[in-house]
PDB file of N, CA and C in Angstrom:
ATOM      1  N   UNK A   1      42.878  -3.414  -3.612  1.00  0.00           N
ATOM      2  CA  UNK A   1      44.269  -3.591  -3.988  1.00  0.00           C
ATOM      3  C   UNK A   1      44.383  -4.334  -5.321  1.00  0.00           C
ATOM      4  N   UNK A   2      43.645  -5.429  -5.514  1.00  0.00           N
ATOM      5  CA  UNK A   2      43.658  -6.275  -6.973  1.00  0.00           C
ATOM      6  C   UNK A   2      43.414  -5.236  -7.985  1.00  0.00           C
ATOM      7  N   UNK A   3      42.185  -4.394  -7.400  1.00  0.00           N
ATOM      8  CA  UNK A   3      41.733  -3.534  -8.640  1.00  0.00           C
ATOM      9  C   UNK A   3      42.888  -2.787  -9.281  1.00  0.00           C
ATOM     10  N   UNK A   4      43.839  -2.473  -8.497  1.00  0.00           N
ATOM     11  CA  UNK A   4      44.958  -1.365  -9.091  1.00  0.00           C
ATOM     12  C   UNK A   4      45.835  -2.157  -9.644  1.00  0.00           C
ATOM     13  N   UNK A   5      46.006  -3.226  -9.280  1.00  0.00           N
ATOM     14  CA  UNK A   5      46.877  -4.501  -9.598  1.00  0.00           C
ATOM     15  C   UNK A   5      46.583  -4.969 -11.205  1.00  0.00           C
ATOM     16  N   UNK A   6      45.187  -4.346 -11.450  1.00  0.00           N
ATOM     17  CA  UNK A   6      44.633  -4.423 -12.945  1.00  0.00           C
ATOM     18  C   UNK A   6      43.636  -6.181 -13.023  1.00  0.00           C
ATOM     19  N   UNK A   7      43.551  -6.581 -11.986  1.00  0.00           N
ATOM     20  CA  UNK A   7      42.569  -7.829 -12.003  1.00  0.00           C
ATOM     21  C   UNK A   7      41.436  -8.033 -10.959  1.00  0.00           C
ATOM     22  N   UNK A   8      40.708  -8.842 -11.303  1.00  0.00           N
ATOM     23  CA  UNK A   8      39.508  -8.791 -10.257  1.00  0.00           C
ATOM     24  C   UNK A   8      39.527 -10.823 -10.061  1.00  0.00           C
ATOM     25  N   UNK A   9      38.514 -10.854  -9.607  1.00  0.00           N
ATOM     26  CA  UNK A   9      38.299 -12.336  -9.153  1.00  0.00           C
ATOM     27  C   UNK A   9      37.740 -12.855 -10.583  1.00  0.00           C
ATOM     28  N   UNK A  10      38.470 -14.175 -10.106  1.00  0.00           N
ATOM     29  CA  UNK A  10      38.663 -15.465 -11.252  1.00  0.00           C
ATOM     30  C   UNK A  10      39.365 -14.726 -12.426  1.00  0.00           C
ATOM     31  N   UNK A  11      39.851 -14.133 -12.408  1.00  0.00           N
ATOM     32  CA  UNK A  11      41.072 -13.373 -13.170  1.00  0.00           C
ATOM     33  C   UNK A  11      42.450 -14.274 -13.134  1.00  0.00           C
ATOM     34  N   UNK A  12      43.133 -14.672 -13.840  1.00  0.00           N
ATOM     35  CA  UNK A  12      44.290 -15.235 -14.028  1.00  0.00           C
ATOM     36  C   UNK A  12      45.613 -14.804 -13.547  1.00  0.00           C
ATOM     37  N   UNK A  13      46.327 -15.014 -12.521  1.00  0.00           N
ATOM     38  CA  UNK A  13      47.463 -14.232 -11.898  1.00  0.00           C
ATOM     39  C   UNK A  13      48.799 -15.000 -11.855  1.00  0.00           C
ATOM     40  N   UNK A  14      49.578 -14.167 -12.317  1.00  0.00           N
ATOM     41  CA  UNK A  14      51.023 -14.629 -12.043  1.00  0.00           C
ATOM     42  C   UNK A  14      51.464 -14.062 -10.816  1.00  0.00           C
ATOM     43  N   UNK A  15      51.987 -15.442  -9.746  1.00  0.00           N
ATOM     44  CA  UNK A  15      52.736 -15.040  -9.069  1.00  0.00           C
ATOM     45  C   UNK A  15      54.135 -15.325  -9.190  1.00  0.00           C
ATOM     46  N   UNK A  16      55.460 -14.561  -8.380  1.00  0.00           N
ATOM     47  CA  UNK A  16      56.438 -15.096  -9.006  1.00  0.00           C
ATOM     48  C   UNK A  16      57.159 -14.029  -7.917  1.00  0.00           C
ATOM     49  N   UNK A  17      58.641 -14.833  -7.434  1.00  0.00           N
ATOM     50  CA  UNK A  17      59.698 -14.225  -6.950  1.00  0.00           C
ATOM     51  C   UNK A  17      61.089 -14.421  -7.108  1.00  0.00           C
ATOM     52  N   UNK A  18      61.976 -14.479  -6.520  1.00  0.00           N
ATOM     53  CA  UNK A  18      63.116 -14.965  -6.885  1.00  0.00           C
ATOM     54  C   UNK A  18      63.476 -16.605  -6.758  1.00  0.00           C
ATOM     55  N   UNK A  19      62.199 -17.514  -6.427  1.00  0.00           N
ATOM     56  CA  UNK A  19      62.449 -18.646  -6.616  1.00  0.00           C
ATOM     57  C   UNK A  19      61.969 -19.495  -7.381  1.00  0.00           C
ATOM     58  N   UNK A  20      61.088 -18.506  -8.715  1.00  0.00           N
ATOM     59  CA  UNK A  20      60.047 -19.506  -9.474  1.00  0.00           C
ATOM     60  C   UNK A  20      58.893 -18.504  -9.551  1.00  0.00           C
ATOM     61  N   UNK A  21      57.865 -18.564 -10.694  1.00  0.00           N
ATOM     62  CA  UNK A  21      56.979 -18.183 -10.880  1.00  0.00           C
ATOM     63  C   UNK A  21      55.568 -19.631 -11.148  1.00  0.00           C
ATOM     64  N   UNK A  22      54.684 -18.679 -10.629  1.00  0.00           N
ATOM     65  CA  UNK A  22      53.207 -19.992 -10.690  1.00  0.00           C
ATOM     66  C   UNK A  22      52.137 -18.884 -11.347  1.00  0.00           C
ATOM     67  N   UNK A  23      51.082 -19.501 -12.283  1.00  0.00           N
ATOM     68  CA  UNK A  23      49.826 -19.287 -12.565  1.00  0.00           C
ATOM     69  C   UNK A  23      48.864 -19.587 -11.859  1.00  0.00           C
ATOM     70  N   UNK A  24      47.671 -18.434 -10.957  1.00  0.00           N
ATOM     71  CA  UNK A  24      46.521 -19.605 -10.529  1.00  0.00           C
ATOM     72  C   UNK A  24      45.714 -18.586 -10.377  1.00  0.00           C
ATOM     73  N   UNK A  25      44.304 -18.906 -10.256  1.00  0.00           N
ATOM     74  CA  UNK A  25      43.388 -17.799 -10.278  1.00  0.00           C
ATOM     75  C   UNK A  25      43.168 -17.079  -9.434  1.00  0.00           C
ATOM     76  N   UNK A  26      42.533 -16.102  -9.379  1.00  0.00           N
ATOM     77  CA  UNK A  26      42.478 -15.231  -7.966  1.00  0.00           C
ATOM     78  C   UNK A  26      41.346 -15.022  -7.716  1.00  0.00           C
ATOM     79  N   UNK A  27      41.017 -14.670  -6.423  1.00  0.00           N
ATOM     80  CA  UNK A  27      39.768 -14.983  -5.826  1.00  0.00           C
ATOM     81  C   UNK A  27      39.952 -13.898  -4.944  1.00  0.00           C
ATOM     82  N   UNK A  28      39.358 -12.234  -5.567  1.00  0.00           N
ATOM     83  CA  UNK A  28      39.316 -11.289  -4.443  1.00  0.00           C
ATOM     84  C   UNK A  28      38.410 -11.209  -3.611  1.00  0.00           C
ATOM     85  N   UNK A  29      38.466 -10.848  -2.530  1.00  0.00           N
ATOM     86  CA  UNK A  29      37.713 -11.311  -1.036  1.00  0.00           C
ATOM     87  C   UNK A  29      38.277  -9.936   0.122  1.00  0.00           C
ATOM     88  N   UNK A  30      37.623  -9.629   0.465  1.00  0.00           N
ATOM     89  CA  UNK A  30      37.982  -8.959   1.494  1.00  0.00           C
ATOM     90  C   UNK A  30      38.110  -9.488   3.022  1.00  0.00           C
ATOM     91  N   UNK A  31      38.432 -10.848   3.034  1.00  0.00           N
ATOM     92  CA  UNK A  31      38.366 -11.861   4.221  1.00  0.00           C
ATOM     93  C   UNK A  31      40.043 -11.922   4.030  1.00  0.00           C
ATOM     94  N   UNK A  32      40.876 -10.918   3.517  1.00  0.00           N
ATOM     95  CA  UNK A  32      42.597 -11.652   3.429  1.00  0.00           C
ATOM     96  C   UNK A  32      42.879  -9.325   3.261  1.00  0.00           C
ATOM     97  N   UNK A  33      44.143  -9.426   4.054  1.00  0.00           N
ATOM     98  CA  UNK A  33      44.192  -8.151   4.049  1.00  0.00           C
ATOM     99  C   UNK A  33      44.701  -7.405   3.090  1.00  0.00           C
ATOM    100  N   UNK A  34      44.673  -6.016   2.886  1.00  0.00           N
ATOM    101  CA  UNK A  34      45.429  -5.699   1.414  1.00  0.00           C
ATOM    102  C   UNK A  34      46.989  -6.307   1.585  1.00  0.00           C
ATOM    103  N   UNK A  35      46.977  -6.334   0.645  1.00  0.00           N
ATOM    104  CA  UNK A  35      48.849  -6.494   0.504  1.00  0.00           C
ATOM    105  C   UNK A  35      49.244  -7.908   0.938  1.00  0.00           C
ATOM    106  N   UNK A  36      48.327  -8.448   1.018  1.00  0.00           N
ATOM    107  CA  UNK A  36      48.483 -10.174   0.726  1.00  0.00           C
ATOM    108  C   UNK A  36      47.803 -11.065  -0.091  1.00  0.00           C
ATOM    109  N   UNK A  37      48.350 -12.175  -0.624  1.00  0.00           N
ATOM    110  CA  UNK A  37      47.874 -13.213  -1.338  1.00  0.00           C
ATOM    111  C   UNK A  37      48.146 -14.031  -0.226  1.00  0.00           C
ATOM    112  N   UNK A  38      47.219 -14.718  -0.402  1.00  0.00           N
ATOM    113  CA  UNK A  38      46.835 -15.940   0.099  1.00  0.00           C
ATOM    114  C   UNK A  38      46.693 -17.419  -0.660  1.00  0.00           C
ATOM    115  N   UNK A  39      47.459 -18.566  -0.104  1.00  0.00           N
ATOM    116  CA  UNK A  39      47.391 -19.873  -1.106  1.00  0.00           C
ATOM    117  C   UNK A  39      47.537 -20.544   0.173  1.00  0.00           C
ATOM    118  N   UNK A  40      45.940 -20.972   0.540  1.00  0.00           N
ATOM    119  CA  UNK A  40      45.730 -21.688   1.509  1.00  0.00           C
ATOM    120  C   UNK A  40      46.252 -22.733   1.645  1.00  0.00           C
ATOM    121  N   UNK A  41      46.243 -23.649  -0.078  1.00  0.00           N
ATOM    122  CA  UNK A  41      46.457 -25.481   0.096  1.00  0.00           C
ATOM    123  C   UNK A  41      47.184 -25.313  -1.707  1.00  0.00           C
ATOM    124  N   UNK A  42      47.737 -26.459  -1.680  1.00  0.00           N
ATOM    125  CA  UNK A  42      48.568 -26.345  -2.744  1.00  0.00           C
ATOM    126  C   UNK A  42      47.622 -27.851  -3.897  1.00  0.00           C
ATOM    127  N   UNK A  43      47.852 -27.138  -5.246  1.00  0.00           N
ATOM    128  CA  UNK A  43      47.242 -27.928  -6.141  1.00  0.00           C
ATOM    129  C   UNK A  43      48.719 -28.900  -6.748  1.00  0.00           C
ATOM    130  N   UNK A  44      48.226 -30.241  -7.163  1.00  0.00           N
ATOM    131  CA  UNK A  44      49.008 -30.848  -7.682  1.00  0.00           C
ATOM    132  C   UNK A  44      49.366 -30.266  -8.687  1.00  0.00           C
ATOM    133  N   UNK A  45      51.151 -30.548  -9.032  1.00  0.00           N
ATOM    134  CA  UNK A  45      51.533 -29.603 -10.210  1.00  0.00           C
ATOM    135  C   UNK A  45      50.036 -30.450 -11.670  1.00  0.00           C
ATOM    136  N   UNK A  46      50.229 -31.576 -11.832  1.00  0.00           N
ATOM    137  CA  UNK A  46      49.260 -31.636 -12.704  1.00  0.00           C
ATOM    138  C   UNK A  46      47.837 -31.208 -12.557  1.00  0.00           C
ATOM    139  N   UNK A  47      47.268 -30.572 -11.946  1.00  0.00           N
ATOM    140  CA  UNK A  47      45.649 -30.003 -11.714  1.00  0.00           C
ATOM    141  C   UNK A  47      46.569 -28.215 -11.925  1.00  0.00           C
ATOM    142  N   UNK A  48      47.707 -27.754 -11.872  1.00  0.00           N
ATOM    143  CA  UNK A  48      47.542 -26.228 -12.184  1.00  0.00           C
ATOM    144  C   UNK A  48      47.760 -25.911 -14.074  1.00  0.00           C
ATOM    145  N   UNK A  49      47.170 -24.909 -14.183  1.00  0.00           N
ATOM    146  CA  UNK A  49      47.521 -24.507 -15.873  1.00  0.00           C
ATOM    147  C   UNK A  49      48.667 -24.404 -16.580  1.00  0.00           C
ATOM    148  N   UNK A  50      49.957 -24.493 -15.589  1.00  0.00           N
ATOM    149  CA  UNK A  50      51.458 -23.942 -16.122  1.00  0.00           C
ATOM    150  C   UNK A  50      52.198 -25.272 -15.649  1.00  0.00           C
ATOM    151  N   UNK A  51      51.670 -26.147 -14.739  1.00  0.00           N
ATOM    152  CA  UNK A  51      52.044 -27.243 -14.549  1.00  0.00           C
ATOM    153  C   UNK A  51      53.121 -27.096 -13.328  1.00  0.00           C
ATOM    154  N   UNK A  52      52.700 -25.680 -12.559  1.00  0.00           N
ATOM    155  CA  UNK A  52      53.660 -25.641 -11.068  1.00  0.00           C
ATOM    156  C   UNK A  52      52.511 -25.506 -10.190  1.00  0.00           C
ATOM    157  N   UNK A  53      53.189 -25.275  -8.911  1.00  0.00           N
ATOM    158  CA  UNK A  53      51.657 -25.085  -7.945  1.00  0.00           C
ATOM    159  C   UNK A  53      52.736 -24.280  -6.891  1.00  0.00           C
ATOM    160  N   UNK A  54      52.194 -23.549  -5.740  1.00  0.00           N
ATOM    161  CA  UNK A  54      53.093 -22.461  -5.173  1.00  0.00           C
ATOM    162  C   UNK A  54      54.284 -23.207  -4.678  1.00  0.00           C
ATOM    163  N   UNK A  55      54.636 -24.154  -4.357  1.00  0.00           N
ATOM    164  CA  UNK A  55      55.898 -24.667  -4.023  1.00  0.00           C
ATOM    165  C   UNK A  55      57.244 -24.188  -4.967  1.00  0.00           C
ATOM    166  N   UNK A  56      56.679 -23.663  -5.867  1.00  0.00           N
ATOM    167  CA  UNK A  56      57.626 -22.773  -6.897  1.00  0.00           C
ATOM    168  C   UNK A  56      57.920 -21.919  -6.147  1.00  0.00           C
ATOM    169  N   UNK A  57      57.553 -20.932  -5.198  1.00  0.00           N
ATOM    170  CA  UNK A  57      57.606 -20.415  -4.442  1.00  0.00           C
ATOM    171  C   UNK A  57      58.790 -20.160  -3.573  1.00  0.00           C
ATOM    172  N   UNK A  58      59.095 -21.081  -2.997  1.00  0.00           N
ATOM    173  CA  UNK A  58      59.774 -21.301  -1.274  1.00  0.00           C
ATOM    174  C   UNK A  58      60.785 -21.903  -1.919  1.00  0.00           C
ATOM    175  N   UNK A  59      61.731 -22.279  -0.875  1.00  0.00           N
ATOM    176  CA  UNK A  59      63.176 -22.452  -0.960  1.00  0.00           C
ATOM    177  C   UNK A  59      63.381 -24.213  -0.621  1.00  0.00           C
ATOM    178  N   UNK A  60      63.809 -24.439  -0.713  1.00  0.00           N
ATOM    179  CA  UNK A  60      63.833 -25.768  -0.709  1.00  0.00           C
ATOM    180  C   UNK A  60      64.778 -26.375   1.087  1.00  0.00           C
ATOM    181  N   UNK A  61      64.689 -25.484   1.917  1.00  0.00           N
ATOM    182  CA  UNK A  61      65.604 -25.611   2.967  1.00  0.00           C
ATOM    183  C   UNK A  61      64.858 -26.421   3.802  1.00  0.00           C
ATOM    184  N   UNK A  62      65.470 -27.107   4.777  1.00  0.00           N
ATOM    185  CA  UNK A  62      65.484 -28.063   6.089  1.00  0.00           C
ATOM    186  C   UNK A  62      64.937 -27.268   7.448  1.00  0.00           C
ATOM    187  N   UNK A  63      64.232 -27.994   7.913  1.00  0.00           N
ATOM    188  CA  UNK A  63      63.890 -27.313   9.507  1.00  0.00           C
ATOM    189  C   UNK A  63      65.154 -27.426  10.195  1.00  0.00           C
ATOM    190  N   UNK A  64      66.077 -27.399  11.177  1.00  0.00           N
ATOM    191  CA  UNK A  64      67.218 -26.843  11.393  1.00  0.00           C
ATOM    192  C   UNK A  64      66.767 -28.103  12.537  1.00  0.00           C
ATOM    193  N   UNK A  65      65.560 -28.515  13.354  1.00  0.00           N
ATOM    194  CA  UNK A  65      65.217 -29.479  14.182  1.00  0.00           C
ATOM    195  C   UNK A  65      64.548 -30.699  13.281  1.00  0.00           C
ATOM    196  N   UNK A  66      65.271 -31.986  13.114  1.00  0.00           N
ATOM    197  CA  UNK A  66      64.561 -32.852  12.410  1.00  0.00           C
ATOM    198  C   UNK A  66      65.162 -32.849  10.962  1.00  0.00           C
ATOM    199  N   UNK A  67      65.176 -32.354  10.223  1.00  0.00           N
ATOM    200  CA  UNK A  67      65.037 -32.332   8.841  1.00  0.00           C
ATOM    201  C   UNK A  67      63.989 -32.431   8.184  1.00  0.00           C
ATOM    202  N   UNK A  68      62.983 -31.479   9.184  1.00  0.00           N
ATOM    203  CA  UNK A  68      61.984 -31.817   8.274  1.00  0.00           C
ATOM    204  C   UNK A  68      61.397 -30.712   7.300  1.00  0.00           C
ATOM    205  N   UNK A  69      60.420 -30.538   6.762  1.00  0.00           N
ATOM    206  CA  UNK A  69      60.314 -29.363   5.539  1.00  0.00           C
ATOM    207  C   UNK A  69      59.836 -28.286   6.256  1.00  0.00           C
ATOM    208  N   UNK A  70      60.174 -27.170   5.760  1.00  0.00           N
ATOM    209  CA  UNK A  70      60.449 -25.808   6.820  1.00  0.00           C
ATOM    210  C   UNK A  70      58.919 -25.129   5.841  1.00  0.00           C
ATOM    211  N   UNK A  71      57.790 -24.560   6.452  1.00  0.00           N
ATOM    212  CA  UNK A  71      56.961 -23.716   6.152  1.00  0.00           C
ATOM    213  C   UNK A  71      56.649 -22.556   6.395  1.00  0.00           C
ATOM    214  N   UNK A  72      56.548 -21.720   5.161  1.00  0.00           N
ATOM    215  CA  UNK A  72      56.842 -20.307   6.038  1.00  0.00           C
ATOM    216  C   UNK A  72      55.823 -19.261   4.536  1.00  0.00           C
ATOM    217  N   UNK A  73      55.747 -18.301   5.245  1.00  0.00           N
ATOM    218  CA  UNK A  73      55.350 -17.153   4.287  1.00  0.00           C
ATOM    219  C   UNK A  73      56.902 -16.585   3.279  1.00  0.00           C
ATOM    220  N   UNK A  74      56.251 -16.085   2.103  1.00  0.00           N
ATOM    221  CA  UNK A  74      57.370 -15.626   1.155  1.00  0.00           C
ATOM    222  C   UNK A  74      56.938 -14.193   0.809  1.00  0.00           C
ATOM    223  N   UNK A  75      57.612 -13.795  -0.027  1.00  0.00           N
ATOM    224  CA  UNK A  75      57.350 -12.611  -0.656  1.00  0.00           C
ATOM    225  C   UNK A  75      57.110 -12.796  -1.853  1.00  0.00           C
ATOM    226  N   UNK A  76      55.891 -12.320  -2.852  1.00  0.00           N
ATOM    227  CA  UNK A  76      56.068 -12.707  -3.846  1.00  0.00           C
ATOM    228  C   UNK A  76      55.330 -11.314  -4.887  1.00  0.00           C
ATOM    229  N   UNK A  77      55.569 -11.165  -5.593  1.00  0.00           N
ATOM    230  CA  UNK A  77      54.681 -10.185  -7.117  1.00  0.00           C
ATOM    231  C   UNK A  77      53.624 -10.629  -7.404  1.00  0.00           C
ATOM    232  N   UNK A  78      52.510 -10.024  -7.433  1.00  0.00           N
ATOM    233  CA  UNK A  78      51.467 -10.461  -8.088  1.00  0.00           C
ATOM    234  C   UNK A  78      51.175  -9.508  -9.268  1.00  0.00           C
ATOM    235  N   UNK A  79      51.096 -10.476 -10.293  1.00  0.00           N
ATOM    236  CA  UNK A  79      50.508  -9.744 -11.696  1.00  0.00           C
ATOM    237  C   UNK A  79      49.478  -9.833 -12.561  1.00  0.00           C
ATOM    238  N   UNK A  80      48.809  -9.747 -13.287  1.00  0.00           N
ATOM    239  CA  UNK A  80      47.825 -10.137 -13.957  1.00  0.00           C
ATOM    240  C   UNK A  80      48.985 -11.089 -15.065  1.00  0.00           C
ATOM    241  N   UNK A  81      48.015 -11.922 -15.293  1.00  0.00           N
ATOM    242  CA  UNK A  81      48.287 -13.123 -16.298  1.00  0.00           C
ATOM    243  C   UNK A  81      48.016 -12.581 -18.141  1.00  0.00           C
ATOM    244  N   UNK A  82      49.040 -12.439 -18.424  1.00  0.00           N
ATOM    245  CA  UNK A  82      49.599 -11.662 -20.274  1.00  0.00           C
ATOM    246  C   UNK A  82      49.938 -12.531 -20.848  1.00  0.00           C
ATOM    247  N   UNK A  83      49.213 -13.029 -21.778  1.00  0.00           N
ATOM    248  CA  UNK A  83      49.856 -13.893 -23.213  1.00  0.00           C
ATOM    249  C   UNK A  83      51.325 -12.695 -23.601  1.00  0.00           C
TER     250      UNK A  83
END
């Protein structure tokens, strides 16, 4: 799937949806199924290259029990990374 996507591993990828876009490398593996990215653990915005980390991602909403921070899968584009 990366291959058609036009990148391979340690290749530079933009991800990005309607809540923010992030830079981070990609690491193709056949241990994650087609048609997903995977971002196991999140890098401090200062340790990523664009200075976001996937929390660019997600929405900023409340668990509906608690108030506490709601975690969830998103939808997002993956692209190869273009000056």
């Amino acid at each position: 799937m990366a291959a058609l996507e036009g990148f391979g591993d340690g290749d530079t990828a933009w991800l990005s949806n309607e809540q923010g876009r992030v830079q981070l490398t990609a690491r193709v593996t056949e241990d994650v199924i087609p048609g997903v990215a995977l971002a196991p653990g999140i890098w401090w915005n200062k340790f990523s290259p664009a200075g976001h980390n996937v929390n660019q991602l997600t929405a900023q909403d409340e668990a509906d029990m608690g108030a506490g921070a709601v975690f969830y899968d998103v939808r997002v584009w993956v692209r190869p990374f273009v000056l």
